[in-house]
Protein backbone atom coordinates (compact mmCIF):
# COMPACT_ATOMS: atom_id res chain seq x y z
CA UNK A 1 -9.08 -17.18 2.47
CA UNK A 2 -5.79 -17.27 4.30
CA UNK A 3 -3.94 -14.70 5.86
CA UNK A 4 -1.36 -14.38 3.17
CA UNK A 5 -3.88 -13.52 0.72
CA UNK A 6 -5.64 -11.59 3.25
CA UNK A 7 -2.20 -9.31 3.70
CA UNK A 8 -1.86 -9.70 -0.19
CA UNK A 9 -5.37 -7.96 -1.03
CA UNK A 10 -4.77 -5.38 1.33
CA UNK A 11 -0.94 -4.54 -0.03
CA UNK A 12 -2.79 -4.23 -3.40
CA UNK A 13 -5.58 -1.97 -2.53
CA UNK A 14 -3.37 0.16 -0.45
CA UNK A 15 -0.90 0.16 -4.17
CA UNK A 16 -4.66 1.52 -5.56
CA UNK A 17 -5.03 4.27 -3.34
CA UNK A 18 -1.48 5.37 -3.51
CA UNK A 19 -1.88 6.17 -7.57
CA UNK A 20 -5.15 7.73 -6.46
CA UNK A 21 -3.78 9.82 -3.80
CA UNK A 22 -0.59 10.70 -6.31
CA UNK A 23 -3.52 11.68 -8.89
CA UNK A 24 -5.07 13.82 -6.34
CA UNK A 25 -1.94 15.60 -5.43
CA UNK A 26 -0.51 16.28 -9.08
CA UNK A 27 -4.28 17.20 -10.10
CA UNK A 28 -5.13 19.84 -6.66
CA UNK A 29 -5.29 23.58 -7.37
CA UNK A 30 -5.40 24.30 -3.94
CA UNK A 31 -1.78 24.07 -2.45
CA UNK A 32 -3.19 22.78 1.46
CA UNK A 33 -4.74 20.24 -0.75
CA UNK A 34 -1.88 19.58 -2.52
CA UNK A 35 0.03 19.11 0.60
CA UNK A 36 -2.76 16.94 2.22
CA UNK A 37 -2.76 14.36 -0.51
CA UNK A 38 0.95 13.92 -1.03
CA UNK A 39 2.02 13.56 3.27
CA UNK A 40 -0.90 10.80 3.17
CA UNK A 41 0.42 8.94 -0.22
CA UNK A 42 3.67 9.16 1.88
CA UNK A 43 1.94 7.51 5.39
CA UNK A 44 0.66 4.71 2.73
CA UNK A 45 3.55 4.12 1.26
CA UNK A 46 5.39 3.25 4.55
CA UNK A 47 2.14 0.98 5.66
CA UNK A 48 2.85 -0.69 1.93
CA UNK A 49 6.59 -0.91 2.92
CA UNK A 50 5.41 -2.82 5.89
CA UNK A 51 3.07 -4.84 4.26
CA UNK A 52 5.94 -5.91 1.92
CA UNK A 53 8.25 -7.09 4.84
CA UNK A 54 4.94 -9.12 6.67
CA UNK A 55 4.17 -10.95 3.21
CA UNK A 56 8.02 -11.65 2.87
CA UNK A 57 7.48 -13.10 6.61
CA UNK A 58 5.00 -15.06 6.21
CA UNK A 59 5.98 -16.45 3.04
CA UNK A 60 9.27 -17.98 4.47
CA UNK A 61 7.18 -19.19 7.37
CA UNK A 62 4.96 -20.69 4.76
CA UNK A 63 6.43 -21.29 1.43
CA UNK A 64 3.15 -22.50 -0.05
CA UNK A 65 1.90 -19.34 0.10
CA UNK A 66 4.64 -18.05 -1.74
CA UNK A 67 3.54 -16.27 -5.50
CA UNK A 68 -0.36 -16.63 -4.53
C-alpha cells in the first residue's frame, strides 16, 4: 500500500469518527459530556483539515496517485 492510500484510509476513518463523535454529542444527556464530545469532533476536524492539505501534497507530487 502506498502512502497516499495510507493518508487516504486514515482521512476516511478520521471522517467516521467525526459523525460518531457528532452522534455522541447531539445524543449526551450529560452537558460535560456534551461538551467533551463536540471540542474533540472539533480537534478531528482540524487533523482532517490537515489530512486534506497532505493528500492535496502528495497528489501534485505524484499525480498517479491522484483519485485512488
Amino acid at each position: 500500500m502506498t502512502v497516499a492510500s495510507n493518508v487516504k484510509q486514515c482521512l476516511a476513518s478520521l471522517k467516521g469518527a467525526k459523525e460518531t463523535l457528532s452522534n455522541l454529542a447531539l445524543k449526551s444527556s450529560d452537558e460535560q459530556a456534551k461538551r467533551t464530545f463536540h471540542e474533540s469532533m472539533l480537534e478531528v476536524e482540524e487533523i482532517i483539515s490537515d489530512l486534506q492539505k497532505r493528500i492535496g501534497h502528495l497528489e501534485f507530487e505524484e499525480p498517479q496517485y491522484k483519485g485512488k
